[in-house]
C-alpha atoms as a PDB file:
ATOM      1  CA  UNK A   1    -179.868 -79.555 -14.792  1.00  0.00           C
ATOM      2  CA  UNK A   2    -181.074 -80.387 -11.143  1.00  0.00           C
ATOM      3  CA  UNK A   3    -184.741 -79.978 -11.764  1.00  0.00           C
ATOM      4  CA  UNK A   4    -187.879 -80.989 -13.398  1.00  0.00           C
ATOM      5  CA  UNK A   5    -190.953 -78.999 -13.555  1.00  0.00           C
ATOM      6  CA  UNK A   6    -193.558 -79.786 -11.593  1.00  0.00           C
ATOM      7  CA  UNK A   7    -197.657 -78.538 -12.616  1.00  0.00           C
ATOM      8  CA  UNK A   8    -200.908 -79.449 -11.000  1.00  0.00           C
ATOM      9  CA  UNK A   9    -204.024 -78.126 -12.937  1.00  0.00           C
ATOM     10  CA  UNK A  10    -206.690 -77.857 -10.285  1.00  0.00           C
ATOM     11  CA  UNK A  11    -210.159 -76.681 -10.791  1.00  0.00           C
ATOM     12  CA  UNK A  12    -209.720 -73.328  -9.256  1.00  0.00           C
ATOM     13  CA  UNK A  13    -205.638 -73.111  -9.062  1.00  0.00           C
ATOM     14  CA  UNK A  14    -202.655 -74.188 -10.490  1.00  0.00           C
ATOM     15  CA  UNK A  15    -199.893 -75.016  -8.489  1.00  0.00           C
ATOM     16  CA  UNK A  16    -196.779 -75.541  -9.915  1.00  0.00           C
ATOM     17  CA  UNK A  17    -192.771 -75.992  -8.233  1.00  0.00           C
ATOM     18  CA  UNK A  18    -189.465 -76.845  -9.339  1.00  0.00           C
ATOM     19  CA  UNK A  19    -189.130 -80.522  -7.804  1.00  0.00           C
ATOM     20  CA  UNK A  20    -185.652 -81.943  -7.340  1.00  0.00           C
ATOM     21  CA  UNK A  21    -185.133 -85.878  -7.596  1.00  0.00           C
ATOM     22  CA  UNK A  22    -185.759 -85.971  -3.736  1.00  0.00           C
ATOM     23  CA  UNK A  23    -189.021 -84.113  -3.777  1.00  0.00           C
ATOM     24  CA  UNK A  24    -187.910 -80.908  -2.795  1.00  0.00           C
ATOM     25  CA  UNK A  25    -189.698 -78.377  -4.238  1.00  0.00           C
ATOM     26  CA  UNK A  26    -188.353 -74.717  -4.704  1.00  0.00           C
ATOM     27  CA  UNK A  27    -190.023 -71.676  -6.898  1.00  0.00           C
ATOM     28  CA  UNK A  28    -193.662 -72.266  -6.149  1.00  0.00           C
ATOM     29  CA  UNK A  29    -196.378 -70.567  -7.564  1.00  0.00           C
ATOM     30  CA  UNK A  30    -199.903 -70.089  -7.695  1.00  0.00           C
ATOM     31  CA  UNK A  31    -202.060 -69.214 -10.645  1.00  0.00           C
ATOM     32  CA  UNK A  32    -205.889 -68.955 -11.348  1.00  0.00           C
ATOM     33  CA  UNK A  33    -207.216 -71.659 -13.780  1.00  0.00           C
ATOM     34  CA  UNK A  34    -208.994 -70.463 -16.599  1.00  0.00           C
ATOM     35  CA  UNK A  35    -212.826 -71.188 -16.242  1.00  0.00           C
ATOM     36  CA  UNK A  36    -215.670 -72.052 -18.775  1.00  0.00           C
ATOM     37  CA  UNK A  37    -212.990 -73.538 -20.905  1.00  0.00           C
ATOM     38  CA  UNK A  38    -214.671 -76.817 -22.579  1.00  0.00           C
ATOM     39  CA  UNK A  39    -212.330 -76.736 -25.362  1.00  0.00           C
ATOM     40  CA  UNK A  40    -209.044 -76.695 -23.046  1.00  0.00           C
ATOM     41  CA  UNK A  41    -207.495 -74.134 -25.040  1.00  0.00           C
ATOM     42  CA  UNK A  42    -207.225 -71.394 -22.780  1.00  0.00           C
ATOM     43  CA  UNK A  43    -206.131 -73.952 -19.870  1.00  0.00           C
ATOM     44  CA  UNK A  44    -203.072 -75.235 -23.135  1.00  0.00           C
ATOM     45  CA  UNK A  45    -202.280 -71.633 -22.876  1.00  0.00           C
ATOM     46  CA  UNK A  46    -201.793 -71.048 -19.522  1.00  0.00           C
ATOM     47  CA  UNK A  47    -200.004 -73.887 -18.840  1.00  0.00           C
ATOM     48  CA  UNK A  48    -197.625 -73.122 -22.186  1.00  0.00           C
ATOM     49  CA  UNK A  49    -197.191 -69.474 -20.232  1.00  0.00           C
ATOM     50  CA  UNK A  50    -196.449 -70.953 -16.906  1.00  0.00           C
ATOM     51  CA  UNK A  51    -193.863 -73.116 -18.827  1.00  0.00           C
ATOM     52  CA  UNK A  52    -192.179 -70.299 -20.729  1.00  0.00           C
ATOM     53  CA  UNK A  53    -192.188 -68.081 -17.374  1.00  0.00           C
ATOM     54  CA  UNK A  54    -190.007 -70.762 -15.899  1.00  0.00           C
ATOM     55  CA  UNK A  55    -187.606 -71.395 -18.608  1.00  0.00           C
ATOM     56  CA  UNK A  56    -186.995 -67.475 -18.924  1.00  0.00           C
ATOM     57  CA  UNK A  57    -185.207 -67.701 -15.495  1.00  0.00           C
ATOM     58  CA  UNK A  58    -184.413 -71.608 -14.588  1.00  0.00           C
ATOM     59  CA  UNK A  59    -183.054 -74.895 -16.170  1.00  0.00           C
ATOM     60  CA  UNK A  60    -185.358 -77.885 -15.723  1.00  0.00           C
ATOM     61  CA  UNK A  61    -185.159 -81.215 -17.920  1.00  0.00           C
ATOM     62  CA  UNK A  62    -189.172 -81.052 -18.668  1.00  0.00           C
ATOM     63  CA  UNK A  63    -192.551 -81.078 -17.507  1.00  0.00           C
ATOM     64  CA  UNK A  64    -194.403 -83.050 -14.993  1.00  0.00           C
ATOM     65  CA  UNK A  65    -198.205 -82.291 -15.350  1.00  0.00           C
ATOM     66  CA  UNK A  66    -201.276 -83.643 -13.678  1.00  0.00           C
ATOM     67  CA  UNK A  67    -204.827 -82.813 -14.569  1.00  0.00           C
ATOM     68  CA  UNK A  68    -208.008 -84.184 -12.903  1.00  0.00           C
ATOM     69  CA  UNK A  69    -210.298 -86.862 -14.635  1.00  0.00           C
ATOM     70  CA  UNK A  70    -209.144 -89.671 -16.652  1.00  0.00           C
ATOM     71  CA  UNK A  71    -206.042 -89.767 -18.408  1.00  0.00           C
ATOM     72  CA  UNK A  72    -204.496 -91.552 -20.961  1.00  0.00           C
ATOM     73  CA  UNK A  73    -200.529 -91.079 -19.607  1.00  0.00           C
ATOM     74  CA  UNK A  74    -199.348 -93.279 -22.438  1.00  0.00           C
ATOM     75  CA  UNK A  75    -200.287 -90.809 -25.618  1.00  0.00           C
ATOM     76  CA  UNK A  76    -200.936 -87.651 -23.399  1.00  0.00           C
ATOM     77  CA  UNK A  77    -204.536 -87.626 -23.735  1.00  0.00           C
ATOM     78  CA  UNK A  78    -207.034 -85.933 -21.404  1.00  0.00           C
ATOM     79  CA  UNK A  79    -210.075 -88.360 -21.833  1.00  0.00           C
ATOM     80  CA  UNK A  80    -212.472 -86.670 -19.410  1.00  0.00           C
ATOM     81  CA  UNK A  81    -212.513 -84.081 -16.274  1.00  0.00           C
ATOM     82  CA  UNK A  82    -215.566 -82.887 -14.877  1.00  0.00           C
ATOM     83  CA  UNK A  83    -214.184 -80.623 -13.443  1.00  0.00           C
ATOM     84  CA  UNK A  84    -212.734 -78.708 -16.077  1.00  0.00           C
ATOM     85  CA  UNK A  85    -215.181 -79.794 -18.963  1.00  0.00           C
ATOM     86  CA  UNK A  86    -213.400 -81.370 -21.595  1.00  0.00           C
ATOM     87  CA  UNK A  87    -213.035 -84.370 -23.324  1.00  0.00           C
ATOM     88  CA  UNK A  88    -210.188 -85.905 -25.400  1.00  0.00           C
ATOM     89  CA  UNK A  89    -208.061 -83.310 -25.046  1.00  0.00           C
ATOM     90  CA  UNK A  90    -204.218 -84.241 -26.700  1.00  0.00           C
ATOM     91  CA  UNK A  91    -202.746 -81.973 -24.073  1.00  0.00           C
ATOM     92  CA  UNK A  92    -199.325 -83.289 -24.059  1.00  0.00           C
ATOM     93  CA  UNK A  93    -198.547 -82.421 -27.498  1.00  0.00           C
ATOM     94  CA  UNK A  94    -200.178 -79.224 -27.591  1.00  0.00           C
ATOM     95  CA  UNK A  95    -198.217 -78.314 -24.541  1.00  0.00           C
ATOM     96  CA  UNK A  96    -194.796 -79.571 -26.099  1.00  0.00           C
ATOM     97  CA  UNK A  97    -195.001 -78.009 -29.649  1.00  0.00           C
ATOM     98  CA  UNK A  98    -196.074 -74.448 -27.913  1.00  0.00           C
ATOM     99  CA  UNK A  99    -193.587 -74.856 -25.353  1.00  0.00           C
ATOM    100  CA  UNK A 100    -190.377 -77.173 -26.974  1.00  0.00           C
ATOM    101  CA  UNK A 101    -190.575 -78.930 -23.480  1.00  0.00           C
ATOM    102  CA  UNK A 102    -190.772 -82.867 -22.896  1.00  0.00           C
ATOM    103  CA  UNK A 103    -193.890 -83.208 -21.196  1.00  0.00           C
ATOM    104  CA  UNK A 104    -195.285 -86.127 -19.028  1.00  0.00           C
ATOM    105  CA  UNK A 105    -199.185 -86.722 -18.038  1.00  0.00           C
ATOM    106  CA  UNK A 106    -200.413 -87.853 -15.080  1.00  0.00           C
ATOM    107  CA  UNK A 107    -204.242 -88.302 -13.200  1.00  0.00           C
ATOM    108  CA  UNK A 108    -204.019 -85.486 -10.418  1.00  0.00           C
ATOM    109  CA  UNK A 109    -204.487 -87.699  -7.296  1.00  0.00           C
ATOM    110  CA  UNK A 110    -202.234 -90.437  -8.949  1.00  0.00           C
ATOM    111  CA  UNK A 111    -199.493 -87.816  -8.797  1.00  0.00           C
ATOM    112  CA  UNK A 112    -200.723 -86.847  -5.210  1.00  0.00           C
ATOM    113  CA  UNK A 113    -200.732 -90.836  -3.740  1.00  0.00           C
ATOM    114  CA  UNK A 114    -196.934 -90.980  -5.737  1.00  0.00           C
ATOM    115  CA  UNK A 115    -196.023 -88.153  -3.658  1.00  0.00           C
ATOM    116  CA  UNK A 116    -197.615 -89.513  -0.226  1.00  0.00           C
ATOM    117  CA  UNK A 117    -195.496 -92.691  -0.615  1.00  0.00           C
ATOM    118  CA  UNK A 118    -192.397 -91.490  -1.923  1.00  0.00           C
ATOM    119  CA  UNK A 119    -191.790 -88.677   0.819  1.00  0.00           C
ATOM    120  CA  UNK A 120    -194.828 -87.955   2.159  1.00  0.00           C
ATOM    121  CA  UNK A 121    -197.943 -89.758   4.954  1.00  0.00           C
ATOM    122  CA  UNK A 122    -197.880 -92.882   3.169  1.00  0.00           C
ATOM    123  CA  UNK A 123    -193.999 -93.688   3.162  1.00  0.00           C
ATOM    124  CA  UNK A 124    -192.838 -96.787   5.054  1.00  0.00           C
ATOM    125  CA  UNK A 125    -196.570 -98.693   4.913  1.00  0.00           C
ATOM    126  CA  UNK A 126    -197.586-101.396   3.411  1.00  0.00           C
ATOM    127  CA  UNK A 127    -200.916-100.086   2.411  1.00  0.00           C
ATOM    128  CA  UNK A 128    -202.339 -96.608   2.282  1.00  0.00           C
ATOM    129  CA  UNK A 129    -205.371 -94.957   0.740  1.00  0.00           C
ATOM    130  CA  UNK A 130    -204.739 -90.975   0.165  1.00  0.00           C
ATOM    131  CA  UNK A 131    -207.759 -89.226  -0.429  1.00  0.00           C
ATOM    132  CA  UNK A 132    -207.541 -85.575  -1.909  1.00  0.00           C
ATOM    133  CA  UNK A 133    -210.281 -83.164  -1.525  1.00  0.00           C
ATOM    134  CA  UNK A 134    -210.449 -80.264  -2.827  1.00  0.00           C
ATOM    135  CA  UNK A 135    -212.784 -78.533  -5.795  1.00  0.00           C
ATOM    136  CA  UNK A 136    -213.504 -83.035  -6.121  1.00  0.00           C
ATOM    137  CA  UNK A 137    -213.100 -85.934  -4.563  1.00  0.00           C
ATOM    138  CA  UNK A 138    -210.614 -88.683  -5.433  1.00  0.00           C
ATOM    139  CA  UNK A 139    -208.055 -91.202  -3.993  1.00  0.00           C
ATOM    140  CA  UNK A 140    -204.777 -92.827  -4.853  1.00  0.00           C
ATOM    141  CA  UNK A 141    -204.329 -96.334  -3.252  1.00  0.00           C
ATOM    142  CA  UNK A 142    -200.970 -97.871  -2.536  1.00  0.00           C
ATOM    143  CA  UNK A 143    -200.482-101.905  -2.157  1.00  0.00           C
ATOM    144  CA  UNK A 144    -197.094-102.954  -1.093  1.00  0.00           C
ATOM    145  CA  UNK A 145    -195.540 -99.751  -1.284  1.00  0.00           C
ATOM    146  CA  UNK A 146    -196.500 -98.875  -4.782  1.00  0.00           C
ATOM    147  CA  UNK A 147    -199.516 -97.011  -6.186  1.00  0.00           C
ATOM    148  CA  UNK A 148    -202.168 -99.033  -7.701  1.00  0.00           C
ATOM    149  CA  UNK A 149    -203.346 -97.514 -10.992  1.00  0.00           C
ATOM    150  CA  UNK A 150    -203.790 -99.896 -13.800  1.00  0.00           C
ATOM    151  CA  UNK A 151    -206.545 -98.265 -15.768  1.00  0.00           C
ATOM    152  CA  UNK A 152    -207.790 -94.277 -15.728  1.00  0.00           C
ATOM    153  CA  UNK A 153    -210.617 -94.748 -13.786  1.00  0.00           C
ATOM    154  CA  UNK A 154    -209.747 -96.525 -10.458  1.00  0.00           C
ATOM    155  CA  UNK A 155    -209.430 -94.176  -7.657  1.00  0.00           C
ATOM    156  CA  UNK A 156    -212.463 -92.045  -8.677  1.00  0.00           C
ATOM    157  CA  UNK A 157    -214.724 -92.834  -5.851  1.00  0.00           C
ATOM    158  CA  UNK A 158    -216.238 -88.882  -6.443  1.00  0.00           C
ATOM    159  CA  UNK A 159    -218.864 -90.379  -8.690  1.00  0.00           C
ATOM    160  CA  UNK A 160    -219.755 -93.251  -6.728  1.00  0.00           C
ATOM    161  CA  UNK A 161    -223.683 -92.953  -5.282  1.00  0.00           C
ATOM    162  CA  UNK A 162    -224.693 -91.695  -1.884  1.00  0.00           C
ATOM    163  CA  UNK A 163    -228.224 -90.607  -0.381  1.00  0.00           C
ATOM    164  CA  UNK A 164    -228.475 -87.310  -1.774  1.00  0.00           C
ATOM    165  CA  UNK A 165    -230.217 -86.048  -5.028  1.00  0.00           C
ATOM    166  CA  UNK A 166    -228.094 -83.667  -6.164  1.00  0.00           C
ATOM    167  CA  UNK A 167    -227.085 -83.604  -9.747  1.00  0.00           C
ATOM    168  CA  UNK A 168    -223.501 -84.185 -10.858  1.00  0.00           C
ATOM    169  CA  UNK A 169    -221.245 -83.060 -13.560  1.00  0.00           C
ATOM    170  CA  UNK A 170    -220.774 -86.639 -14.590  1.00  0.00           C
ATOM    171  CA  UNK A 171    -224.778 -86.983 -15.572  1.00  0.00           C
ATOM    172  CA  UNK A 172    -225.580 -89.291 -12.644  1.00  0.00           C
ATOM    173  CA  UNK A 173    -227.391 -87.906  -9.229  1.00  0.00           C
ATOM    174  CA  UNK A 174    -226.102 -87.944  -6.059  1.00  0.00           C
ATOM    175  CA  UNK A 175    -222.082 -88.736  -6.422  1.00  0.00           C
ATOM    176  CA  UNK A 176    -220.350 -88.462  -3.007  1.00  0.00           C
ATOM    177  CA  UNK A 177    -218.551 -85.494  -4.442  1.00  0.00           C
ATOM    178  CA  UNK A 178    -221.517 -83.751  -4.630  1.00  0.00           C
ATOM    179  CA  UNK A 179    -221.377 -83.644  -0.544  1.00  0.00           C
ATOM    180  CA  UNK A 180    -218.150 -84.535   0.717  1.00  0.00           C
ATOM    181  CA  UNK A 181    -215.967 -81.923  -1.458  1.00  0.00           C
ATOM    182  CA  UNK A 182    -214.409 -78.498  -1.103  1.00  0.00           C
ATOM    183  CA  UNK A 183    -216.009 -77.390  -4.067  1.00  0.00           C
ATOM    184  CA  UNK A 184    -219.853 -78.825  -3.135  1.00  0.00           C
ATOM    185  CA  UNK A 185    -219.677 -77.733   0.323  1.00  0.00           C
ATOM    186  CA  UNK A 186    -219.682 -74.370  -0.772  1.00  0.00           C
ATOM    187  CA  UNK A 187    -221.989 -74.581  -3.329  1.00  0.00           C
ATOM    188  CA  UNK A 188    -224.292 -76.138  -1.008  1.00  0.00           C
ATOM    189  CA  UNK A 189    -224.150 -73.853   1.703  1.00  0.00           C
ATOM    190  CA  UNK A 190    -224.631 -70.619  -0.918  1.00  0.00           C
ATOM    191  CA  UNK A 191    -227.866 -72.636  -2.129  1.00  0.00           C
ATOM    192  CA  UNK A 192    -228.906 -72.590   1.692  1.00  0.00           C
ATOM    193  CA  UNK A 193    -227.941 -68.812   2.445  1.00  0.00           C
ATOM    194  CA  UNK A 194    -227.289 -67.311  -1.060  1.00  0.00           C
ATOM    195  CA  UNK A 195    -223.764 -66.500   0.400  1.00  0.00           C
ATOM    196  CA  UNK A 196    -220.611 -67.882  -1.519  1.00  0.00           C
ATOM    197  CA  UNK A 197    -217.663 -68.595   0.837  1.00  0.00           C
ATOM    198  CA  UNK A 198    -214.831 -71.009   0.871  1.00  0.00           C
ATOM    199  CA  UNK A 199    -215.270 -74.528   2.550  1.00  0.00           C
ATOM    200  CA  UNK A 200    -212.690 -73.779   5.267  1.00  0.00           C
ATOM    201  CA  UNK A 201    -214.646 -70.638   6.029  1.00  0.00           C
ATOM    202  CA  UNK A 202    -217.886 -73.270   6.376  1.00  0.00           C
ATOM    203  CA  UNK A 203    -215.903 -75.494   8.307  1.00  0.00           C
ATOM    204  CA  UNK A 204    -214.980 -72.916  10.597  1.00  0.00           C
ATOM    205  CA  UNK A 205    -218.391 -71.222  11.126  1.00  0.00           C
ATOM    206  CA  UNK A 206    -219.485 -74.950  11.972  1.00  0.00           C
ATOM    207  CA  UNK A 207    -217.264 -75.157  14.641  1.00  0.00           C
ATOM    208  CA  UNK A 208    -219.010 -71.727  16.432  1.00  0.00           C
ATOM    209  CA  UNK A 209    -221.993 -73.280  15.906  1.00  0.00           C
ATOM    210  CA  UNK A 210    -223.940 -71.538  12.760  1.00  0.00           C
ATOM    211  CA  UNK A 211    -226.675 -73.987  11.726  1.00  0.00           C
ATOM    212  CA  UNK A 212    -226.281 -73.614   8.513  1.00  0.00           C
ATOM    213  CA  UNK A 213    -222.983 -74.534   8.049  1.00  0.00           C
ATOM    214  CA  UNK A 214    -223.081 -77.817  10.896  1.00  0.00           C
ATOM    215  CA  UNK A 215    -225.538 -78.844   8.880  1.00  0.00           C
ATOM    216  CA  UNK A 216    -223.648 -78.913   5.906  1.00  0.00           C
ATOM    217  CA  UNK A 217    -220.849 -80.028   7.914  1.00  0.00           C
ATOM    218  CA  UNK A 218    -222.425 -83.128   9.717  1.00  0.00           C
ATOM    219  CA  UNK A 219    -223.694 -84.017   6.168  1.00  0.00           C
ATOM    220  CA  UNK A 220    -220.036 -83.936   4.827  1.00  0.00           C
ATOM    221  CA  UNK A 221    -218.486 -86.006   7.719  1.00  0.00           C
ATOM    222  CA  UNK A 222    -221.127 -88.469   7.779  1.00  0.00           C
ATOM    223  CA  UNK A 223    -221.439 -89.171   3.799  1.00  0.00           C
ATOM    224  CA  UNK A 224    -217.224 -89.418   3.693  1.00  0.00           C
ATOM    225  CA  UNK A 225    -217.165 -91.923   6.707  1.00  0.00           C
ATOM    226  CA  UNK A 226    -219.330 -94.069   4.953  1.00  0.00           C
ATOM    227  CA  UNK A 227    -217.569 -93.774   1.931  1.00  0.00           C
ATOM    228  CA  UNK A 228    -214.546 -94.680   4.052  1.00  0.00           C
ATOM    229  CA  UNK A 229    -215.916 -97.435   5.401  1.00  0.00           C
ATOM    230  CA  UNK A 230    -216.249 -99.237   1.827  1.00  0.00           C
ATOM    231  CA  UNK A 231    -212.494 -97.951   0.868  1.00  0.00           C
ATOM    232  CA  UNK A 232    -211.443 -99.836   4.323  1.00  0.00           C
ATOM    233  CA  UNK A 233    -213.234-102.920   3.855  1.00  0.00           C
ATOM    234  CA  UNK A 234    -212.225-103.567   0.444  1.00  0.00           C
ATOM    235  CA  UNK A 235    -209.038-102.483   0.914  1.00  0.00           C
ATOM    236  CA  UNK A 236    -207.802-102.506   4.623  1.00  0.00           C
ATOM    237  CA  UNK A 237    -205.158 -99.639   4.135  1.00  0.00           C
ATOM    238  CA  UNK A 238    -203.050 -99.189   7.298  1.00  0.00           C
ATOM    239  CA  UNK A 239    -203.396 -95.240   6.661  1.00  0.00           C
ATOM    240  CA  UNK A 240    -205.863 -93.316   5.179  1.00  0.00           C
ATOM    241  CA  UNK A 241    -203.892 -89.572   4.263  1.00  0.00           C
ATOM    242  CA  UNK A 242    -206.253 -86.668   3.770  1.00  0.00           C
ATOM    243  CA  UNK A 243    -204.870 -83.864   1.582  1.00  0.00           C
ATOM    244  CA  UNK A 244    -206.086 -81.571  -0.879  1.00  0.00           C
ATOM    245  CA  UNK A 245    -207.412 -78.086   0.578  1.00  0.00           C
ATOM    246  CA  UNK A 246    -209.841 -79.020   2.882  1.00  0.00           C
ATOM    247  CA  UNK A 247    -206.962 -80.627   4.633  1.00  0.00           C
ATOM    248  CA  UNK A 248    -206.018 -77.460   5.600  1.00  0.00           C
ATOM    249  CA  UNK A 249    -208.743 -77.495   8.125  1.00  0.00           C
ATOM    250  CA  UNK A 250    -206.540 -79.029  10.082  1.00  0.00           C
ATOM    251  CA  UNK A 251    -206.447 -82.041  13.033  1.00  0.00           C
ATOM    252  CA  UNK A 252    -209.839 -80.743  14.768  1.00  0.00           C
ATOM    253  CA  UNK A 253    -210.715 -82.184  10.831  1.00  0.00           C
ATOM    254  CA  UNK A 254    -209.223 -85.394  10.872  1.00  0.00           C
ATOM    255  CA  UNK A 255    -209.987 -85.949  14.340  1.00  0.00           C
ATOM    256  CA  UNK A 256    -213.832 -85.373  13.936  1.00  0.00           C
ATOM    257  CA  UNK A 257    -213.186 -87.796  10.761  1.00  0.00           C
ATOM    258  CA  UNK A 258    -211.856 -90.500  12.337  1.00  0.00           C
ATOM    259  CA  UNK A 259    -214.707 -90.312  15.303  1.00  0.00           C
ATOM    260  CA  UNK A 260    -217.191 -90.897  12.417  1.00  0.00           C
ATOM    261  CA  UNK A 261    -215.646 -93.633  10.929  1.00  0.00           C
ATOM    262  CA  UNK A 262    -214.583 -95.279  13.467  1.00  0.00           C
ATOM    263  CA  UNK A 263    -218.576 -95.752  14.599  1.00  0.00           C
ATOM    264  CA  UNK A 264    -219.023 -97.163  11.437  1.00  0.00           C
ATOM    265  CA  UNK A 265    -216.368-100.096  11.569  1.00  0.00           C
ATOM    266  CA  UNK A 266    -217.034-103.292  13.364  1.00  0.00           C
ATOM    267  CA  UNK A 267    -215.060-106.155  11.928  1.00  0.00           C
ATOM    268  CA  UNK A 268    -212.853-104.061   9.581  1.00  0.00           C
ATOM    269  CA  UNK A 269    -209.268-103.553  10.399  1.00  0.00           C
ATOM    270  CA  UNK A 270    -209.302 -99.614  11.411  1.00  0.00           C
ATOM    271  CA  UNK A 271    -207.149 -97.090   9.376  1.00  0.00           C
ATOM    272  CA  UNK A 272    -205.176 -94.628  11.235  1.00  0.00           C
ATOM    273  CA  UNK A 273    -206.113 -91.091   9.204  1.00  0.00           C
ATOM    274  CA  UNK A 274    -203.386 -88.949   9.031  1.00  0.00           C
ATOM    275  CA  UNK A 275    -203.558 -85.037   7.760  1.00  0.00           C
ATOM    276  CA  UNK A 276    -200.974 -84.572   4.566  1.00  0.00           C
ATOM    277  CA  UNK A 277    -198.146 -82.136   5.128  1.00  0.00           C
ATOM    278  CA  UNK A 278    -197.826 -81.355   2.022  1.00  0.00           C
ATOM    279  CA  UNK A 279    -201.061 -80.201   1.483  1.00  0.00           C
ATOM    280  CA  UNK A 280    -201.441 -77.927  -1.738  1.00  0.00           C
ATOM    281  CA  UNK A 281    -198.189 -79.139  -2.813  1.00  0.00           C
ATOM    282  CA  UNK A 282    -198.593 -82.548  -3.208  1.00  0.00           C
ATOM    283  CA  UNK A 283    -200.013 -82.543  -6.961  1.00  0.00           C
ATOM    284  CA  UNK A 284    -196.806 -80.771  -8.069  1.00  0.00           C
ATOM    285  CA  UNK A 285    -194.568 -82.566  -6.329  1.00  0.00           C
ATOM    286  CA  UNK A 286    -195.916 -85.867  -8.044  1.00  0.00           C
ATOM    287  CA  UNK A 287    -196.310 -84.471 -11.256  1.00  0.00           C
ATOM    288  CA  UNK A 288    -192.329 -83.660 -10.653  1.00  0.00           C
ATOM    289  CA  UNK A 289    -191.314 -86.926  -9.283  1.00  0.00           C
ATOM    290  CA  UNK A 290    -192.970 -89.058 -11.777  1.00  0.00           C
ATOM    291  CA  UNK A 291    -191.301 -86.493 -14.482  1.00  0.00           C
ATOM    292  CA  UNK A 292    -188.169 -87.728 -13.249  1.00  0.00           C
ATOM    293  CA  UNK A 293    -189.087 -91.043 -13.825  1.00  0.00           C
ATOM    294  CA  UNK A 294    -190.445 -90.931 -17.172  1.00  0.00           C
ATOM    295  CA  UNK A 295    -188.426 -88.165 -18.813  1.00  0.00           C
ATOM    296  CA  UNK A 296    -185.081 -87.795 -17.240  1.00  0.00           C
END
């Protein structure tokens, strides 16, 4: 077999691929996440589905899955997503007795910064922060070539505190995810209008000059940047990769990105941002990669 199964459970999709040992991916798909699903069950039985779906037409040596939150990779535990609502969640076994598949557990963004630097923005640097924004906010770093995750919580700079008051999933106020995400950007502009649309349809109408959405906009830029700004002191990555769907906004979106935080850096060595090209993909190809690590 010349594959391993690659699954990336995102708040709103998930994307899953056939990864070969190289990264290529081949077979992708797209499919809705359930929602209002505390208990995980109905997100198990997707994810079994998805599984069996495969199997019915390919070969692949297992299953390389990453979930947001914290994760315990060792026993296959999901400890806690906000984003999806549960808590504890023994996902890995679940998913292995309903689908008779070797399954492997991985911390979305993890996977994404393990893609980045083995084929992806982040390959051939030293040091690179990737951040991923999509339905959250989160970041894989990368010291000397390798990704830097020694316990479940480091990269989750989502629920770290800005200047706003809004209230977070988490139970604190004001976590930069609560501005400078896919998934609040569009909340926050249907609290303004009471009109739900996607954050690259914001982004966009910000760009013709709708007040509603540059404000929204400005807000995003300008709470990120700063966030940035602490990510590049503390670390002093020579790239900073965006991915995650609001990537998919494009260079004008990295470009206005890197304006704002470079105004914001004095003494601090200055990242070079750079827009991920694999974009949606990334999660899956991760997930698939490390499941050729762990399970092959």
């Amino acid at each position: 077999m010349t594959h391993m199964l690659g699954i990336d459970l995102g708040g709103t999709d998930i994307k899953s691929a056939l990864i070969t040992k190289d990264g290529s991916q081949s077979e992708t798909r797209s499919t809705p996440t359930p929602q209002a699903d505390p208990s995980g069950e109905s997100a198990i039985n997707r994810l079994s589905e998805i599984i069996l779906e495969y199997a019915k037409e390919h070969s692949f040596e297992g299953v390389g899955l990453a979930v947001p939150g914290l994760v315990d990779n060792v026993n296959g535990i999901g400890l806690y997503s906000g984003t999806l609502g549960w808590r504890d969640l023994p996902i890995v076994s679940a998913l292995e007795e309903k689908s008779g598949k070797k399954v492997t557990l991985e911390h979305d963004v993890t996977a994404i910064g393990h893609a980045e630097n083995r084929i992806g923005e982040a390959k051939d640097v030293s040091s690179a922060v990737v951040v991923a924004i999509g339905t959250a906010i989160a970041a894989s770093v990368i010291i000397d070539g390798e990704v830097y995750h020694p316990h479940p919580a480091v990269g989750e700079i989502g629920h770290t505190p800005t200047g706003n008051d809004r209230p977070c999933v988490c139970g604190l106020s004001g976590c930069l995810e609560m501005t400078a995400s896919g998934g609040a950007i569009s909340r926050n502009y249907k609290a303004l209008t009471g009109e739900k649309i996607s954050a690259l349809e914001i982004f966009n109408l910000a760009s013709k000059g709708e007040a509603q959405a540059s404000e929204l906009v400005n807000e995003f830029m300008d709470t990120l940047s700063t966030a940035l700004v602490f990510v590049s002191a503390l670390i002093g990555p020579d790239v900073i990769v965006v991915s995650g769907g609001v990537s998919k906004a494009g260079e004008d979106f990295v470009g206005d990105l890197q304006k704002a935080l470079d105004k914001k850096l004095s003494i601090h060595k200055r990242p070079l941002l750079r827009l991920s090209k694999l974009q949606a993909g990334a999660g899956a190809i991760g997930a698939g990669l490390l499941g050729w690590e762990r399970l092959a």
